[in-house]
C-alpha atoms as a PDB file:
ATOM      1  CA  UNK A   1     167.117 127.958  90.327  1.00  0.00           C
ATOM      2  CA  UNK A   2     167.430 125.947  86.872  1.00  0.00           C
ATOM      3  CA  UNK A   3     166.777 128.460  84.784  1.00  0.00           C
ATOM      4  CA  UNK A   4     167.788 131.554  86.162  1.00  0.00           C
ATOM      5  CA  UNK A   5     170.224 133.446  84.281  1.00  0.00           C
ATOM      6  CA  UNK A   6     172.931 136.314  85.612  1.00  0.00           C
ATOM      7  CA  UNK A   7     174.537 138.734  83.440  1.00  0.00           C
ATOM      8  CA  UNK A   8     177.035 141.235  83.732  1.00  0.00           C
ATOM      9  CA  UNK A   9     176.819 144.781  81.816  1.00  0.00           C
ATOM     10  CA  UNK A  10     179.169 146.660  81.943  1.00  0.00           C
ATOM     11  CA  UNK A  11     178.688 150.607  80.486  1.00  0.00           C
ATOM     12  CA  UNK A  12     181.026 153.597  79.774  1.00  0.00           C
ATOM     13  CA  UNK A  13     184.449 153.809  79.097  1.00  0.00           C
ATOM     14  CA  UNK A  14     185.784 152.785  82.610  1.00  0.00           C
ATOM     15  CA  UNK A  15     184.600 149.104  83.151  1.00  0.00           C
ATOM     16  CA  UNK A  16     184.862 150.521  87.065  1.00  0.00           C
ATOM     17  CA  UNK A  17     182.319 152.981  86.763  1.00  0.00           C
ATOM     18  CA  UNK A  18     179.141 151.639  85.681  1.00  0.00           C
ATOM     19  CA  UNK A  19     178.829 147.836  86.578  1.00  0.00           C
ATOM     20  CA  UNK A  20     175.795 146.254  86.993  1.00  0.00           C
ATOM     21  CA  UNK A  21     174.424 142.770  87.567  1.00  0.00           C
ATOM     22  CA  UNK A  22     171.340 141.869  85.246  1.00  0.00           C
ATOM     23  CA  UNK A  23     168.998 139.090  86.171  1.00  0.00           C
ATOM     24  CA  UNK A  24     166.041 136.615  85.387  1.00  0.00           C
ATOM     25  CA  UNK A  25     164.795 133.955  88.007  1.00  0.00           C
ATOM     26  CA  UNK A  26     162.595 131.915  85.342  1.00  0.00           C
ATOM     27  CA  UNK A  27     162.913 131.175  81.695  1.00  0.00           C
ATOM     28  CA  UNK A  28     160.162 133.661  80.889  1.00  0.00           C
ATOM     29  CA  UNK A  29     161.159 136.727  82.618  1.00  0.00           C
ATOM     30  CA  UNK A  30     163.441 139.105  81.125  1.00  0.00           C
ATOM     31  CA  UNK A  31     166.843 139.971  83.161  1.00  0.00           C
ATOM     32  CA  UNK A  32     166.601 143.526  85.065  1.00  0.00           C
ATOM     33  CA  UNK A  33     168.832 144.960  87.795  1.00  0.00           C
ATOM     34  CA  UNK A  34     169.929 142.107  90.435  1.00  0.00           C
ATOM     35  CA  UNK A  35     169.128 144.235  93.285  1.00  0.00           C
ATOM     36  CA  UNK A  36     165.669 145.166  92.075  1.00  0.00           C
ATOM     37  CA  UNK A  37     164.430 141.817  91.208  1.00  0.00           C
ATOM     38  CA  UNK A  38     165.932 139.202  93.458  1.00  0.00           C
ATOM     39  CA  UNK A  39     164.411 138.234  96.712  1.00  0.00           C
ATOM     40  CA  UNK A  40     166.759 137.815  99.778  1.00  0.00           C
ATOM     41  CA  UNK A  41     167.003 134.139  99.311  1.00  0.00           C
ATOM     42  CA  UNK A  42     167.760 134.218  95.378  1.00  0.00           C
ATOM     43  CA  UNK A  43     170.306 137.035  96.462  1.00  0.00           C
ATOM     44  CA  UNK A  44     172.084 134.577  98.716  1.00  0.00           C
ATOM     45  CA  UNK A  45     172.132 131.419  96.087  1.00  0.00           C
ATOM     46  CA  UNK A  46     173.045 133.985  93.575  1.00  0.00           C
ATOM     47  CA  UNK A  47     176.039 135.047  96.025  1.00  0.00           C
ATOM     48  CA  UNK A  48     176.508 130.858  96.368  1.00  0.00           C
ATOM     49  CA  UNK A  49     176.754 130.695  93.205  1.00  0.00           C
ATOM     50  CA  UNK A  50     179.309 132.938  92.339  1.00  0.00           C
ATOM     51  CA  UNK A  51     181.621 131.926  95.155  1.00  0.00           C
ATOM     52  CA  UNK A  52     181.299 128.447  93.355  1.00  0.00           C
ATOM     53  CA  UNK A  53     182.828 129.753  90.653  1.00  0.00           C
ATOM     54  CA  UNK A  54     184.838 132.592  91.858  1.00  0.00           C
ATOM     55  CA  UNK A  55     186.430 129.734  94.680  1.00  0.00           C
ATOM     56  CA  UNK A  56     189.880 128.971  93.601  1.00  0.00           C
ATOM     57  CA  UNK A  57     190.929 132.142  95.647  1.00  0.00           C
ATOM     58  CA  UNK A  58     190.135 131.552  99.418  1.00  0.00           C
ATOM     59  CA  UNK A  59     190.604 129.084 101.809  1.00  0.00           C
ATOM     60  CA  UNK A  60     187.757 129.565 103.958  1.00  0.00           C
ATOM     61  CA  UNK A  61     184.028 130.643 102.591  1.00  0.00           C
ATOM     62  CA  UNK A  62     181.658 131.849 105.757  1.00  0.00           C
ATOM     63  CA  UNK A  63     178.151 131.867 104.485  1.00  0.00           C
ATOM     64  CA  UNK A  64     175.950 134.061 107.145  1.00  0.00           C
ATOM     65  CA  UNK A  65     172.311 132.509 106.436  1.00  0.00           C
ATOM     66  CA  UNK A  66     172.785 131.670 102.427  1.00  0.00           C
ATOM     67  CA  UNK A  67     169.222 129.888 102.965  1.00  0.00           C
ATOM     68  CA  UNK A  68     167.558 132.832 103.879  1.00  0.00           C
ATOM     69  CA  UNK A  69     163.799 132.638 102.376  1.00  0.00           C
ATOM     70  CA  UNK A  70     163.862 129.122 100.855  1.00  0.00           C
ATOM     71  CA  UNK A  71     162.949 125.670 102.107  1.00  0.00           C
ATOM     72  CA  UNK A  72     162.109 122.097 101.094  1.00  0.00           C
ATOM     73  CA  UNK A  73     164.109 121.431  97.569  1.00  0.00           C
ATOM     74  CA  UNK A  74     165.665 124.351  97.401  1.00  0.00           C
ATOM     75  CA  UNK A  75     167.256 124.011 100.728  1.00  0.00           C
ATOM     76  CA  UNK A  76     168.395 120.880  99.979  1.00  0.00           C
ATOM     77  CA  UNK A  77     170.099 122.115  96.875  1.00  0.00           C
ATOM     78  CA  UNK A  78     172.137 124.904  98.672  1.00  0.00           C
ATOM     79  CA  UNK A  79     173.286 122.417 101.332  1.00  0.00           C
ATOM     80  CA  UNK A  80     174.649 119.952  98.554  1.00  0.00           C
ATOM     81  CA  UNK A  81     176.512 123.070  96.921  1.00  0.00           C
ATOM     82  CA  UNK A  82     177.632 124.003 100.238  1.00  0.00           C
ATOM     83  CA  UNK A  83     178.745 120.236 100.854  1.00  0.00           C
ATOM     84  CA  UNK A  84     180.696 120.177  97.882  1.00  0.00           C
ATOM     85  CA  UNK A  85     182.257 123.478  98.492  1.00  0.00           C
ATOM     86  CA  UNK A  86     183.556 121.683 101.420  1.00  0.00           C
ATOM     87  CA  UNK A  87     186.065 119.263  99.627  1.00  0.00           C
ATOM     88  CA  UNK A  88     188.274 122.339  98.471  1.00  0.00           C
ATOM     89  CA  UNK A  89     187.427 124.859 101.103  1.00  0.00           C
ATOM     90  CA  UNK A  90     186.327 125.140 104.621  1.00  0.00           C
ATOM     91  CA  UNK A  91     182.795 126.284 104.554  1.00  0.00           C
ATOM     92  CA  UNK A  92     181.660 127.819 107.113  1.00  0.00           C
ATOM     93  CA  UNK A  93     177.503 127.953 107.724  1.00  0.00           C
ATOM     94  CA  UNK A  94     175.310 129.957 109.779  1.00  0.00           C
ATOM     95  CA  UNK A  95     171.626 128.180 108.979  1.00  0.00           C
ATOM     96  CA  UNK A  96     168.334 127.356 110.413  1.00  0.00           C
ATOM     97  CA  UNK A  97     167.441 124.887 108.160  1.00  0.00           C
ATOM     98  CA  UNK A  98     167.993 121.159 109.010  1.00  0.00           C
ATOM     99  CA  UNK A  99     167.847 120.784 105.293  1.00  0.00           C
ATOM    100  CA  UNK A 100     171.231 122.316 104.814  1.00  0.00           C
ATOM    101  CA  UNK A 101     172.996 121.308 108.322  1.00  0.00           C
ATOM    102  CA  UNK A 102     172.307 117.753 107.255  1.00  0.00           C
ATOM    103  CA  UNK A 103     174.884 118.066 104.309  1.00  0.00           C
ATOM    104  CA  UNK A 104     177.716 119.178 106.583  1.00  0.00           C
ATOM    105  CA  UNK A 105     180.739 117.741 107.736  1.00  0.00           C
ATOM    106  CA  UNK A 106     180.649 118.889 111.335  1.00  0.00           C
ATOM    107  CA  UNK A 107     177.902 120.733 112.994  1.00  0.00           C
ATOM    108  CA  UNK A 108     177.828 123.070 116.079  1.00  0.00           C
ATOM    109  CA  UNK A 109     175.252 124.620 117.638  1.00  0.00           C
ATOM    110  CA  UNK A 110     175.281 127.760 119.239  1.00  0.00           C
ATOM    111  CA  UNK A 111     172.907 128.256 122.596  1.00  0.00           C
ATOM    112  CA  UNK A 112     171.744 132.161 124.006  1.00  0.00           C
ATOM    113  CA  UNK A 113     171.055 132.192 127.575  1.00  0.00           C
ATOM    114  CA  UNK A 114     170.108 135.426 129.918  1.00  0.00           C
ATOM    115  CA  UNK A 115     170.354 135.155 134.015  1.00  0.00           C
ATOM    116  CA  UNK A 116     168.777 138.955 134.204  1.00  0.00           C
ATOM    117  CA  UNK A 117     172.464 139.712 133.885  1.00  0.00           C
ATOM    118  CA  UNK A 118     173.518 140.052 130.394  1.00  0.00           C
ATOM    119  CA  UNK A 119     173.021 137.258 127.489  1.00  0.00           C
ATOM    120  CA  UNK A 120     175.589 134.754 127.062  1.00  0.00           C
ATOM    121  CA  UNK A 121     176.201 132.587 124.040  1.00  0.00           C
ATOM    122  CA  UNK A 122     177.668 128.717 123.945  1.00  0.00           C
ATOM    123  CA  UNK A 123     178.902 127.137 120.818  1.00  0.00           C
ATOM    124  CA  UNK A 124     179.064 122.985 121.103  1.00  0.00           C
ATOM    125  CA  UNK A 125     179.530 120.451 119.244  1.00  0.00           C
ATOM    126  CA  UNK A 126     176.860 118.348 117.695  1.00  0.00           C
ATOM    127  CA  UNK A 127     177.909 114.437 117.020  1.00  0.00           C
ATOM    128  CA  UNK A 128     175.932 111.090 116.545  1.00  0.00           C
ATOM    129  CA  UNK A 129     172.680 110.662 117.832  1.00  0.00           C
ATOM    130  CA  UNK A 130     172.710 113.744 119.169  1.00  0.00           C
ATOM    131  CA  UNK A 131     172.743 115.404 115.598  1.00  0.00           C
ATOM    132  CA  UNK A 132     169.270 113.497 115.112  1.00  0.00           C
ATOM    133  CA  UNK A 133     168.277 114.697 118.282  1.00  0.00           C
ATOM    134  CA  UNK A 134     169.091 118.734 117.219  1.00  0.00           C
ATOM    135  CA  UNK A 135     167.681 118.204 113.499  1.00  0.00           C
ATOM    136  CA  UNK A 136     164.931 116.470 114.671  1.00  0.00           C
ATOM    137  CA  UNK A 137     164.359 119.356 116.914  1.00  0.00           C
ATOM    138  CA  UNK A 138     164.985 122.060 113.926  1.00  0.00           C
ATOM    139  CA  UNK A 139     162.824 120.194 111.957  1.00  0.00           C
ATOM    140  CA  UNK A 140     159.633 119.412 114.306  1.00  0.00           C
ATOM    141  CA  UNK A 141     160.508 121.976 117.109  1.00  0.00           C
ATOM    142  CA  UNK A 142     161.183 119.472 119.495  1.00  0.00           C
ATOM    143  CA  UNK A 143     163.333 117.081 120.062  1.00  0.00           C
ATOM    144  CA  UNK A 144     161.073 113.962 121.330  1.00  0.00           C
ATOM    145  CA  UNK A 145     159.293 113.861 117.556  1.00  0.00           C
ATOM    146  CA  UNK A 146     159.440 110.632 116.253  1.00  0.00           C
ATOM    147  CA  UNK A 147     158.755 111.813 113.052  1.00  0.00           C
ATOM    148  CA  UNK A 148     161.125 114.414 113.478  1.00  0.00           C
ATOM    149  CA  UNK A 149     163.823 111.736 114.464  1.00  0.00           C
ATOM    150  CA  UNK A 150     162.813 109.281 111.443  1.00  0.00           C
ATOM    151  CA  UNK A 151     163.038 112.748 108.983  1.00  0.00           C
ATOM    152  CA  UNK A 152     166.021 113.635 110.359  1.00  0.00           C
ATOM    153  CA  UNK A 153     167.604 110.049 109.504  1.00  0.00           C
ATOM    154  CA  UNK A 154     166.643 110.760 106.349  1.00  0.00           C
ATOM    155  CA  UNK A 155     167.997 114.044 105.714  1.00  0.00           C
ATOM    156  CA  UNK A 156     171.657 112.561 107.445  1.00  0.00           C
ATOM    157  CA  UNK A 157     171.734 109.980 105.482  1.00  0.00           C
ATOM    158  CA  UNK A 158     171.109 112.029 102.208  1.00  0.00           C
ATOM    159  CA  UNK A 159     173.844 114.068 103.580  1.00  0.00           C
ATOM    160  CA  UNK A 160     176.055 111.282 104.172  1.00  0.00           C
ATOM    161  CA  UNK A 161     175.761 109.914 100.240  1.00  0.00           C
ATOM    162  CA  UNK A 162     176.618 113.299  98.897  1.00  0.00           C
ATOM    163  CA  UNK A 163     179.767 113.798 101.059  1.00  0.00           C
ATOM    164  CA  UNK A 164     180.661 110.355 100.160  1.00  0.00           C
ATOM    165  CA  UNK A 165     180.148 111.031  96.842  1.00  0.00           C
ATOM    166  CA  UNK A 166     182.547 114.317  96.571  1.00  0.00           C
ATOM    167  CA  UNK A 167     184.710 112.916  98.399  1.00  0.00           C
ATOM    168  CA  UNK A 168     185.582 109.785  95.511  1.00  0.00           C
ATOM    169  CA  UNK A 169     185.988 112.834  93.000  1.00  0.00           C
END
């Protein structure tokens, strides 16, 4: 969001009482209330945002599906943020998008399975080629894809620069 702006007004005597978070997603739109105007996604990179510059405070940052409602560039934007959140914090990521999971340091990936009994959940571990093999499968919806595979190079590799890069900083 290049030129979205945020705003803070603040009215009354008692800062506490009457806060409110004014907002404009393009250049040419005026700002009105946060909640009124943003959609879910510019919510979350609007939330991103702020714990960019809010993060001296905590150690660890859990982001619960900050790419909600965006894709292609703008996915790849929030996973660089989110990568170089990581050289100061612990980010933590819930995401669907193999556009942001590319950017991170480690990746897990949490399975749901049902025997008629109850559902269970499984959180692994996701390492070398088999992190092609789980992007590739976010990406074309199944593993096999060799276009999938080749993408998901890609997006690694991408991934791999910007890491590399904030971590020389």
């Amino acid at each position: 969001m290049p030129r979205a702006h945020l705003h803070v007004e603040v009215r009354g005597d008692d800062p506490a009482d009457d806060v409110e978070f004014m907002f404009a997603a393009n250049s040419g739109s005026g700002p009105n209330s946060l909640s009124k105007v943003a959609s879910g996604g510019e919510l979350a990179r609007v939330m991103l945002a702020l714990r960019r510059v809010l993060s001296a405070g905590p150690e660890t940052l859990v982001f619960d599906e900050v790419d909600a409602g965006i894709g292609g560039e703008a996915a790849v934007a929030v996973g660089e943020s989110l990568a170089r959140l990581g050289k100061d914090h612990q980010v933590v990521v819930v995401t669907h998008l193999p556009q942001v999971a590319a950017f991170a340091d480690e990746q897990l990936v949490v399975t749901k399975t049902d025997d008629g009994s109850g559902a269970q959940s499984a959180i692994a571990p996701v390492t070398g080629d088999a992190r092609v093999v789980e992007l590739a499968r976010m990406l074309a919806g199944h593993p096999d894809s060799a276009a999938g595979r080749e993408h998901a190079g890609e997006l690694l590799e991408v991934g791999q620069q910007v890491r590399s890069q904030r971590d020389q900083t």
